[in-house]
Protein backbone atom coordinates (compact mmCIF):
# COMPACT_ATOMS: atom_id res chain seq x y z
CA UNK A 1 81.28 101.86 86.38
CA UNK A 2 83.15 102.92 89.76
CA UNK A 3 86.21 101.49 90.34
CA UNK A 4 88.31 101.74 92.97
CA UNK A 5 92.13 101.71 92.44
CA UNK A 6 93.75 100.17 95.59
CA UNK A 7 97.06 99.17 97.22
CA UNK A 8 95.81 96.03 98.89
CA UNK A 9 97.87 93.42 101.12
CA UNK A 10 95.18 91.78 103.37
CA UNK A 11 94.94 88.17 101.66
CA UNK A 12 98.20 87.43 103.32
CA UNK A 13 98.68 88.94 106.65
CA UNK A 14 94.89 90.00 107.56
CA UNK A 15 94.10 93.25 107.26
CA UNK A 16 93.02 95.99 105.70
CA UNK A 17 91.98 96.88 102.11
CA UNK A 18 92.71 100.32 99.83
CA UNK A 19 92.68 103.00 98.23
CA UNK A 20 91.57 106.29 95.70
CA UNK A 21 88.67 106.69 93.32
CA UNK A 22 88.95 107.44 90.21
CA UNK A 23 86.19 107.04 87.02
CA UNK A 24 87.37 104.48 84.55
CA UNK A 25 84.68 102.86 81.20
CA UNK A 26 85.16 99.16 81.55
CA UNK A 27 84.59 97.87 77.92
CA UNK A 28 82.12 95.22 77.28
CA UNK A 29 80.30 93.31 74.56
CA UNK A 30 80.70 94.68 71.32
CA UNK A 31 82.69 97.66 72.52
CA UNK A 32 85.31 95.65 73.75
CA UNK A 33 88.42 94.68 71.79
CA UNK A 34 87.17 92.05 69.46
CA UNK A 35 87.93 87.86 71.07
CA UNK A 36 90.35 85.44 68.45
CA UNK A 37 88.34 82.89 67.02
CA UNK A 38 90.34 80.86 69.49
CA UNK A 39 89.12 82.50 72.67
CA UNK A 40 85.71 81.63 71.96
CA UNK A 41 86.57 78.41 71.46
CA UNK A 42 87.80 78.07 74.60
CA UNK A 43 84.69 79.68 76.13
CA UNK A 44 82.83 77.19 74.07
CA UNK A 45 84.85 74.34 76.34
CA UNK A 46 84.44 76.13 79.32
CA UNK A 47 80.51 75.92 78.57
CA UNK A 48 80.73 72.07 77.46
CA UNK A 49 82.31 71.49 80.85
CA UNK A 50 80.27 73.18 82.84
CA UNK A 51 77.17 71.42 81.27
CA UNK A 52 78.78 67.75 81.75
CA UNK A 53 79.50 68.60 85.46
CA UNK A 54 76.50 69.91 86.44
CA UNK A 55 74.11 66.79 84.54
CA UNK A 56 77.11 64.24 85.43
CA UNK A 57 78.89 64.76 88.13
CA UNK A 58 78.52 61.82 91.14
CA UNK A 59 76.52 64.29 93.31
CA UNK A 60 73.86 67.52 91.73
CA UNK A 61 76.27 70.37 92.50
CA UNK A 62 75.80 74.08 93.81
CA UNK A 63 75.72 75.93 90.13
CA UNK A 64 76.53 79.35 91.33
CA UNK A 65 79.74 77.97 93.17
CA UNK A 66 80.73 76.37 90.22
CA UNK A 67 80.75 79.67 88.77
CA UNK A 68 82.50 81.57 91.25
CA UNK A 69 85.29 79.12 91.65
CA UNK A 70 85.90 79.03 87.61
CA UNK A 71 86.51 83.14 88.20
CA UNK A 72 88.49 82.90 91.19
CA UNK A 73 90.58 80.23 89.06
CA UNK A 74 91.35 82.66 86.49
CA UNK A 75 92.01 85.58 88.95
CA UNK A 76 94.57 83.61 91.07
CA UNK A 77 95.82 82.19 87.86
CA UNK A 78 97.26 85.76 87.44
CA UNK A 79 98.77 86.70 90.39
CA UNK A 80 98.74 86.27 94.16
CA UNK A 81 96.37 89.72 94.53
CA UNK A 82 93.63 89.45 92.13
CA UNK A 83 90.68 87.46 93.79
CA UNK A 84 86.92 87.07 93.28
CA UNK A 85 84.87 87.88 96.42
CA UNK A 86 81.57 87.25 96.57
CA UNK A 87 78.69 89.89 97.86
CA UNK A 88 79.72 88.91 101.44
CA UNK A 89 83.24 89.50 101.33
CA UNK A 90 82.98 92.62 99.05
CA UNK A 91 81.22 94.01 102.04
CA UNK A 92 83.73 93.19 105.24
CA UNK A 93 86.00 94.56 102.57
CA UNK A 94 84.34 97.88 102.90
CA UNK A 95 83.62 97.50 106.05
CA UNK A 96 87.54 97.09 106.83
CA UNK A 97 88.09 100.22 104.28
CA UNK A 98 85.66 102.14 106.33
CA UNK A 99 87.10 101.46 109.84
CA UNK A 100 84.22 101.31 111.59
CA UNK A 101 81.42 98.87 112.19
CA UNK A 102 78.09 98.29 114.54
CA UNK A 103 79.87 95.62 116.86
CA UNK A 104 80.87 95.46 120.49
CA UNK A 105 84.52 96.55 120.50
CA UNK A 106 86.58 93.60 121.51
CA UNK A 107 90.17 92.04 119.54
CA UNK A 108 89.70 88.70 119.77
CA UNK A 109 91.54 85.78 118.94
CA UNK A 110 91.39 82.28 118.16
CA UNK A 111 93.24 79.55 121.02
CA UNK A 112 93.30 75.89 120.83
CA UNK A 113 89.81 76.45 118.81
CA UNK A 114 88.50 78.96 121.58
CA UNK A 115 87.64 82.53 121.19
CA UNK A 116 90.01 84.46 123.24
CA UNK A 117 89.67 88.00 124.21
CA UNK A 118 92.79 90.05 123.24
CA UNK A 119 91.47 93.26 124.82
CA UNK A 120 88.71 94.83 124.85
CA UNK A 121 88.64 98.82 123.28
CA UNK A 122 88.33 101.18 125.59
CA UNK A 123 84.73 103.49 125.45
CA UNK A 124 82.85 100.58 123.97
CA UNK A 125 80.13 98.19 124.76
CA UNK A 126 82.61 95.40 125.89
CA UNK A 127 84.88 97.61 128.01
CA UNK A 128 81.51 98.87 129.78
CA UNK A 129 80.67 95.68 130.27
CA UNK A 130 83.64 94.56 132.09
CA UNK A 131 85.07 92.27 129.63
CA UNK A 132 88.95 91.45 130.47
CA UNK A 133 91.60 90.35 128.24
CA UNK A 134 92.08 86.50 128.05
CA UNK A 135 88.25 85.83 128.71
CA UNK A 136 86.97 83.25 126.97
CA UNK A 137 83.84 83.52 124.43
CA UNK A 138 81.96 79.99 125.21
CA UNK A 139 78.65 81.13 123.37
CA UNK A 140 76.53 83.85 121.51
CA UNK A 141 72.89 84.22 122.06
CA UNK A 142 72.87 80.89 122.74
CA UNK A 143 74.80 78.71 120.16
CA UNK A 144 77.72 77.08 120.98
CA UNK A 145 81.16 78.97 120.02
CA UNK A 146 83.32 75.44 119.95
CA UNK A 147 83.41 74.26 116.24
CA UNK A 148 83.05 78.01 114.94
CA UNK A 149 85.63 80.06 113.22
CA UNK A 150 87.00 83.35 114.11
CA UNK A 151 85.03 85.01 111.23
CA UNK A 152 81.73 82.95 112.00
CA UNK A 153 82.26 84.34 115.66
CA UNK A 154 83.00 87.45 114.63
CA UNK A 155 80.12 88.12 112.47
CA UNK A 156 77.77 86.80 115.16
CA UNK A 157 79.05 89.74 117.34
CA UNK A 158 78.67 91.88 114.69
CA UNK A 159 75.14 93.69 114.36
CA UNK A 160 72.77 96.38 114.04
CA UNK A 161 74.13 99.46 116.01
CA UNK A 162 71.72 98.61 119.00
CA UNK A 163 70.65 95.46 118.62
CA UNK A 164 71.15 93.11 121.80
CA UNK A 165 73.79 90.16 121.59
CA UNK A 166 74.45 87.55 124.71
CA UNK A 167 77.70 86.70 125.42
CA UNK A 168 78.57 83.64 127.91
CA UNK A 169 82.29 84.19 129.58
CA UNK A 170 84.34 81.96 131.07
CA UNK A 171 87.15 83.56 132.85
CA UNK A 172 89.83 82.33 134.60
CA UNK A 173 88.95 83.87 138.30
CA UNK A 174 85.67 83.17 137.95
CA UNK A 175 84.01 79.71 139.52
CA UNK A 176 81.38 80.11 137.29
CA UNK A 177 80.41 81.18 133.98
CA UNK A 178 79.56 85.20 133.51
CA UNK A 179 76.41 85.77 131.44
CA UNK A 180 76.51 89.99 129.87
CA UNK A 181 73.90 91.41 127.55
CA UNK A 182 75.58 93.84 125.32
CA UNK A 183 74.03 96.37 122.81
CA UNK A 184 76.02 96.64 119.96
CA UNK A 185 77.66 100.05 119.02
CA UNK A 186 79.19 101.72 116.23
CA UNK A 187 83.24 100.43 116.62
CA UNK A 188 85.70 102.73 115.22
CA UNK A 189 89.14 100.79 114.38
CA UNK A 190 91.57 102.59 115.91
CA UNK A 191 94.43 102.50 112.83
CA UNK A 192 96.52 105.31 115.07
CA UNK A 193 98.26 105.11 118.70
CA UNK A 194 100.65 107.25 120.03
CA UNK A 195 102.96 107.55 123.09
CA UNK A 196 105.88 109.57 124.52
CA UNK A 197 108.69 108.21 124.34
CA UNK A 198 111.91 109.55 126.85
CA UNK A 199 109.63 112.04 127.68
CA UNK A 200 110.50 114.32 124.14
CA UNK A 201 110.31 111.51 121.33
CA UNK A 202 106.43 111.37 119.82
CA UNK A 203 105.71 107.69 119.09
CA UNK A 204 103.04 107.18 116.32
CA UNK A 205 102.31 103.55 115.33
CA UNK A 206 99.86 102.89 112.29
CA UNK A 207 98.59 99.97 112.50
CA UNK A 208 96.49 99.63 108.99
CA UNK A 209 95.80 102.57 106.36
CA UNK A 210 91.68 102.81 106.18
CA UNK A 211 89.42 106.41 106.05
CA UNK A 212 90.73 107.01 109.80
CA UNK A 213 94.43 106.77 109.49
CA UNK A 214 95.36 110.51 108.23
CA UNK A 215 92.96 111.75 110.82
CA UNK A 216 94.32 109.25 113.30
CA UNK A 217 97.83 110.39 112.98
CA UNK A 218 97.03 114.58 112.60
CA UNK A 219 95.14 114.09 116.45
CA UNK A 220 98.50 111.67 117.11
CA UNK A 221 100.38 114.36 116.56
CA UNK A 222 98.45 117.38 118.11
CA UNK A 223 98.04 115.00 121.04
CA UNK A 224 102.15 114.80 121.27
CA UNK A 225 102.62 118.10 120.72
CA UNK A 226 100.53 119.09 123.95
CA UNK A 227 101.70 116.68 126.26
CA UNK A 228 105.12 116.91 125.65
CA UNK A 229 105.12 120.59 124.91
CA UNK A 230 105.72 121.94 120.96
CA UNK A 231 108.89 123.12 121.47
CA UNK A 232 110.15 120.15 123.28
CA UNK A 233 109.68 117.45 121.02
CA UNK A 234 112.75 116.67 119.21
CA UNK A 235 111.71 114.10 116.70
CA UNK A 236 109.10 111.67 116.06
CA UNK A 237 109.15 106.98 115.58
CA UNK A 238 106.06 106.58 112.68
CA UNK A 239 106.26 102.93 113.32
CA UNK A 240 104.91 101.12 110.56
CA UNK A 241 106.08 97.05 111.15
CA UNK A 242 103.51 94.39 110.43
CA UNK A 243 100.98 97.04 109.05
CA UNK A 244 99.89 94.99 105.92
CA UNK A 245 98.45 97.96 104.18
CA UNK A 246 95.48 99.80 103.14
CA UNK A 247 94.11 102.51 101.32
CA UNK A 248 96.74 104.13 98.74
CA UNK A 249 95.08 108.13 99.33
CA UNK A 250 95.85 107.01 103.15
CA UNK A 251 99.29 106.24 102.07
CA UNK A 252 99.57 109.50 100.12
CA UNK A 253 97.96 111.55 102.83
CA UNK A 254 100.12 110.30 105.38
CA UNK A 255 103.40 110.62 103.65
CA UNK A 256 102.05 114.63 102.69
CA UNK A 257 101.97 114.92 106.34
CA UNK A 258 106.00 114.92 107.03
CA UNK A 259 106.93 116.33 103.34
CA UNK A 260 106.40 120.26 102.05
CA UNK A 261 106.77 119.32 98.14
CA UNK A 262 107.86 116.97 95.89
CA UNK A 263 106.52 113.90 94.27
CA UNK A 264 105.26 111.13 96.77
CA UNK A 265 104.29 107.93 94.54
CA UNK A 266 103.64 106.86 90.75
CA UNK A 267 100.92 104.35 89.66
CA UNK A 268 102.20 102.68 86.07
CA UNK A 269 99.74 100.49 84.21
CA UNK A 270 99.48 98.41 81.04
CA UNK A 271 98.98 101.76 79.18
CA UNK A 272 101.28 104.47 79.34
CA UNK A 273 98.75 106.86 79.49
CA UNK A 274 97.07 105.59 82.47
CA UNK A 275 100.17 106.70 84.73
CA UNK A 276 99.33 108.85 87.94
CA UNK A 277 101.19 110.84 89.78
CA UNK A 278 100.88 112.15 93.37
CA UNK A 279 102.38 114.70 94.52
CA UNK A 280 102.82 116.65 98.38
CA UNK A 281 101.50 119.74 99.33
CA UNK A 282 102.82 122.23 101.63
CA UNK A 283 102.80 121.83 105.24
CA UNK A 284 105.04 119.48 107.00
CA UNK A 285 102.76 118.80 110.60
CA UNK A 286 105.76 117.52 112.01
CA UNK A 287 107.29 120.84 111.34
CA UNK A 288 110.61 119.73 110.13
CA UNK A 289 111.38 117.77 113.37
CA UNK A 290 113.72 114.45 112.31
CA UNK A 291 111.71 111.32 111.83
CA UNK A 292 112.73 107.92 112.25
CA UNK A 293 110.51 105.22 110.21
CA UNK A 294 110.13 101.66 111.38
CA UNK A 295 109.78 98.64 108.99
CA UNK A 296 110.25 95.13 108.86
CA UNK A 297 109.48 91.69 106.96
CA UNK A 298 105.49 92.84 107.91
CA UNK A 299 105.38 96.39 106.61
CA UNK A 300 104.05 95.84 103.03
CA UNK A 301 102.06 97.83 100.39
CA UNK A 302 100.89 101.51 101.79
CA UNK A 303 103.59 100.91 104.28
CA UNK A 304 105.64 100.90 101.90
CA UNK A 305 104.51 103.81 99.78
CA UNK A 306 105.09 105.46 102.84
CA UNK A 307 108.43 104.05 103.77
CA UNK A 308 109.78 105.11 100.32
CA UNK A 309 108.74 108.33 100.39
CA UNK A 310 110.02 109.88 103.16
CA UNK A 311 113.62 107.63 102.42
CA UNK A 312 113.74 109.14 98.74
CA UNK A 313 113.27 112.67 100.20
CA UNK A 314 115.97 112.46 103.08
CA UNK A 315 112.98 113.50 105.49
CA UNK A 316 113.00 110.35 107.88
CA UNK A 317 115.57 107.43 108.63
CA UNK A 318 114.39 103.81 107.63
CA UNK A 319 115.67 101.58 110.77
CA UNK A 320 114.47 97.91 111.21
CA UNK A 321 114.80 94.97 108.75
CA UNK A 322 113.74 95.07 104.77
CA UNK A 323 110.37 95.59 103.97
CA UNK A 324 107.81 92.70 102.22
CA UNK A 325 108.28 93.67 99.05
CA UNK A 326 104.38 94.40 97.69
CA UNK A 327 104.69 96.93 94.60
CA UNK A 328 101.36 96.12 93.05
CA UNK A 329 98.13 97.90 92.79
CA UNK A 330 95.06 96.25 93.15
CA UNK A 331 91.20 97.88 91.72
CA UNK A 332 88.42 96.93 93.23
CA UNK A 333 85.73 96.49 90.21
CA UNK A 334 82.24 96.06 91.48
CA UNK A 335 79.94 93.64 89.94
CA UNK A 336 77.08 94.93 90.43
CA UNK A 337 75.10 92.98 93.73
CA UNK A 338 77.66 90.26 92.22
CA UNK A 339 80.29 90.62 94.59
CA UNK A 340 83.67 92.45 93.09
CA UNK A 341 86.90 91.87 91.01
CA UNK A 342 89.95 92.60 93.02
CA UNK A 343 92.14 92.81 90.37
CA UNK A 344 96.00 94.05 89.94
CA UNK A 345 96.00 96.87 87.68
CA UNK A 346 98.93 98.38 88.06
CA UNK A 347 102.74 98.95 89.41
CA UNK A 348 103.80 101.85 92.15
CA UNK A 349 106.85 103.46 92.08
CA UNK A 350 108.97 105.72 95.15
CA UNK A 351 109.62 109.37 93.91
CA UNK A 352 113.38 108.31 92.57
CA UNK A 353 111.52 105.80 90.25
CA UNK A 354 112.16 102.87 92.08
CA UNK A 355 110.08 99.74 92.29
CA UNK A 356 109.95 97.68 95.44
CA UNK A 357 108.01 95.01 93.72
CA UNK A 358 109.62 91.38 95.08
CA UNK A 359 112.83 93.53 96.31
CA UNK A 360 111.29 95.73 99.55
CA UNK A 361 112.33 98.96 101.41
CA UNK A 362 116.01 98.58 102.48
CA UNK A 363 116.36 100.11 105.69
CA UNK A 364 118.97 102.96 106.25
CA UNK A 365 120.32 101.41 109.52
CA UNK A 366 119.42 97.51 110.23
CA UNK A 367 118.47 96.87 113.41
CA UNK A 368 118.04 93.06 114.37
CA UNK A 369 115.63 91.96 116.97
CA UNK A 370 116.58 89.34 120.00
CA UNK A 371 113.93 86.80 118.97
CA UNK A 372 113.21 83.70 121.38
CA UNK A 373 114.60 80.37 120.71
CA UNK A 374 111.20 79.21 120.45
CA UNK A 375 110.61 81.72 117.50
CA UNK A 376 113.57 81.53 115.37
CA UNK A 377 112.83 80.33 111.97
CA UNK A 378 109.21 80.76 112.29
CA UNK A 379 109.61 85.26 112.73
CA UNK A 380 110.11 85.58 109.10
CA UNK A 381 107.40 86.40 106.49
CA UNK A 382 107.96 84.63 102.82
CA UNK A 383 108.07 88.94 101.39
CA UNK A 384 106.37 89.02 98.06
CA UNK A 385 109.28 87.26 96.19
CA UNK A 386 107.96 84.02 98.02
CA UNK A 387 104.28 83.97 96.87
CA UNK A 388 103.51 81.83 93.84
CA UNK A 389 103.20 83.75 90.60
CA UNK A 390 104.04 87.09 91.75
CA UNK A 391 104.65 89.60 89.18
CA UNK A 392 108.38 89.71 88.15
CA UNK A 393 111.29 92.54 87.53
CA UNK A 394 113.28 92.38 84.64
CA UNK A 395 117.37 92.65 85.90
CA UNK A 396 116.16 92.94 89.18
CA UNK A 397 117.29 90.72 91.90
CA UNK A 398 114.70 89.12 94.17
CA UNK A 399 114.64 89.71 98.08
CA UNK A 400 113.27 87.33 100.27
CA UNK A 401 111.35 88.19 103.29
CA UNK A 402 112.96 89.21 106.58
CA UNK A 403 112.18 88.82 110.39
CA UNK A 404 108.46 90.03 111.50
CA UNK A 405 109.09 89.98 114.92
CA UNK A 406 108.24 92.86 117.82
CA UNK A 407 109.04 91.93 121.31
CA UNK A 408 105.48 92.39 123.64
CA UNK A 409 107.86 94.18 126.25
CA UNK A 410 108.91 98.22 124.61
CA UNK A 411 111.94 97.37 126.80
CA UNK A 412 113.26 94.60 124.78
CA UNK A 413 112.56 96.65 121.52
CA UNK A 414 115.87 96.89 120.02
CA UNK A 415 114.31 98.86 116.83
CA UNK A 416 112.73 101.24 119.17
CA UNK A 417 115.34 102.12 121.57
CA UNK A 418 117.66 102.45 118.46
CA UNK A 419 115.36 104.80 117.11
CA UNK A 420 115.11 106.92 120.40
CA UNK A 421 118.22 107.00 120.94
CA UNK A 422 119.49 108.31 117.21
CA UNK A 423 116.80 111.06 117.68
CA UNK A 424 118.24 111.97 120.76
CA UNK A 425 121.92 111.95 119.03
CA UNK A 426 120.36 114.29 116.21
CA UNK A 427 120.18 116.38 118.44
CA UNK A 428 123.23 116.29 119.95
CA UNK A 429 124.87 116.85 116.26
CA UNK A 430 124.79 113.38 114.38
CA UNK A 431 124.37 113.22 110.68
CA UNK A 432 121.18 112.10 109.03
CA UNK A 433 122.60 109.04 107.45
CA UNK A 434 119.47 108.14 105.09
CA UNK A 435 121.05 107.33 101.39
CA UNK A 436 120.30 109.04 98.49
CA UNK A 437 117.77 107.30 96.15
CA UNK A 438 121.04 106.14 93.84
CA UNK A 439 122.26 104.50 96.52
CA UNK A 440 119.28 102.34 96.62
């Protein structure tokens, strides 16, 4: 059977999914390691319940979601990472994974039980429609959006590349309510967007590691490199707060991209022998320019990866506020037309052999955000030393989460600017104060 080893943080901050292929023999049956007589006496309970529920119980319950709730129950029982999903959510997994989807291209948001349009992406069906940011979804093909979820919305936008959908608008301007037929289009998540910053500084901010992101960020960067002219730019902000995660050979492939050698990440399992080791290849894209990494209390899992990386190899300076804290690898096990196993299979390690796991990615320089009265308290994620049975250190002490917060005006970015401005004072002669990995 396929599996599919993965660095996965989506269950808590919604988004993406992970990771690199590799062939594994899951043992079954008689092949397996044989059960204590006291294992199958628990499976004999587990049967004897089952049976009593479904003849007893006040009202005839759904069998199959019996089922799937008695796996989930051992899966969460293990950690906060490993999960059942059933055939549905095994596919919007991939779907995430894949980055790209038959839809209409529109971030959209849910507001006092409303469907809010964030924005719609540019060269899609919904930006050649006309749809603006802060319209309001009020029905699809005829049913009612009030009482839906996001994902129930969602997935009725979602489609056949072609197919028609019906969208009803109410918009602020408008006296009346705007009726658009849409055909649905493949969407490509954009993971990658990039900027120039003080008119030599290329900004790069990933926003979730799926198949695009290494592609995303070599166009970022070719992109930067014409605008502001090759031999102008003087360093480059890969700005990686709040991105959740995604797919570990993203991770790798991204961190390859600013390093010439040297080892990138380690994957540890139960079994010594099932350690992997990843390791850069020559060709830095950035072509030695300084780089200045962003992180905070969101940046978790690939980000991570990433984060550590580049710190442990004194190629980029970590600026913000301490990472989540996610050092776990999850494998997504098919079942076949069953749905899928996410399951945590392993620990990753930065180059100097360090493990982030319930600890996080201390920055080089932290930079503290001015966050709004409003917001204070409430801008800080719990970090993976907060979720209920996470996977412990041994001698290691535990890190909380930190502040998640990014101001909507650049001009109040405090991480930002500080980054700018200590690429600009590389320039000018300033040390590269990133820390050794002992120092970590």
């Amino acid at each position: 059977m396929r599996k599919v080893s993965l660095v996965l943080f989506g269950a808590f901050l919604g988004a993406g999914v992970t990771a690199v292929s590799t062939q594994t023999h899951l043992l079954s049956g008689t092949s397996a390691v044989a059960a204590s007589a006291e294992t199958y006496r628990q499976l004999s309970l587990f049967g004897d319940v089952f049976e009593k529920v479904r003849t007893d119980y006040v009202e005839k319950p759904e069998e199959s979601k019996l089922i799937e709730t008695a796996v989930n129950g051992m899966l969460t029982s293990l950690d906060p990472h490993s999960s059942y999903m059933d055939a549905k959510a095994f596919r919007d997994m991939q779907t995430t994974t894949r980055g790209e989807f038959g839809g209409l291209g529109i971030e959209v948001t849910m507001e006092d039980g409303l469907i809010k349009v964030v924005s719609p992406i540019d060269d899609t069906p919904a930006s050649k429609a006309g749809l603006l940011a802060n319209d309001i979804i009020t029905q699809i093909d005829e049913d009612q959006v009030q009482g839906m979820t996001l994902n129930q919305a969602v997935d009725k936008m979602r489609g056949p590349v072609n197919s028609p959908v019906k969208l009803k608008i109410s918009r602020k301007e408008a006296k009346e309510p705007i009726e658009v037929t849409l055909n649905r289009d493949i969407i490509k998540i954009r993971p990658v967007r990039s900027k120039v910053e003080g008119n030599d500084i290329g900004y790069i901010r990933l926003t979730q590691f799926n198949e695009q992101t290494f592609d995303g960020l070599k166009t970022a960067i070719d992109k930067l490199n014409t605008d502001i002219g090759a031999d102008k730019v003087k360093g480059y902000v890969l700005d990686l707060r709040n991105n959740p995660g995604g797919l570990l050979d993203q991770a790798v492939s991204v961190s390859d991209a600013f390093l010439d050698r040297g080892e990138i990440v380690s994957t540890r399992g139960r079994n010594p022998d099932e350690t992997q080791r990843f390791s850069a290849k020559p060709g830095d894209l950035a072509k030695g320019k300084p780089v200045v990494v962003l992180v905070n209390g969101g940046a978790a899992s690939a980000s991570e990866i990433v984060a550590g990386a580049l710190q442990d190899h004194k190629r980029a300076t970590i600026m913000g506020t301490r990472s989540f804290g996610k050092g776990s690898v999850q494998s997504i096990i098919p079942l076949g037309g069953q749905g899928a196993l996410r399951l945590t299979t392993a620990r990753y390690y930065t180059p100097s052999g360090r493990s982030i796991q319930a600890k996080g990615i201390e920055p080089d320089q932290e930079i503290l955000q001015d966050v709004p009265e409003d917001l204070k308290g409430k801008d800080e994620t719990k970090g993976e030393a907060g979720l209920k049975g996470h996977l412990k250190q041994k001698d290691v002490e535990e890190r909380g989460g930190s502040s998640a917060y990014i101001p909507p005006d650049p001009a109040k970015d405090k991480q930002l600017i500080a980054a700018v401005d200590f690429l600009h004072g590389i320039q000018k002669g300033a040390a590269n104060i990133a820390k050794s990995p002992t120092q970590n």
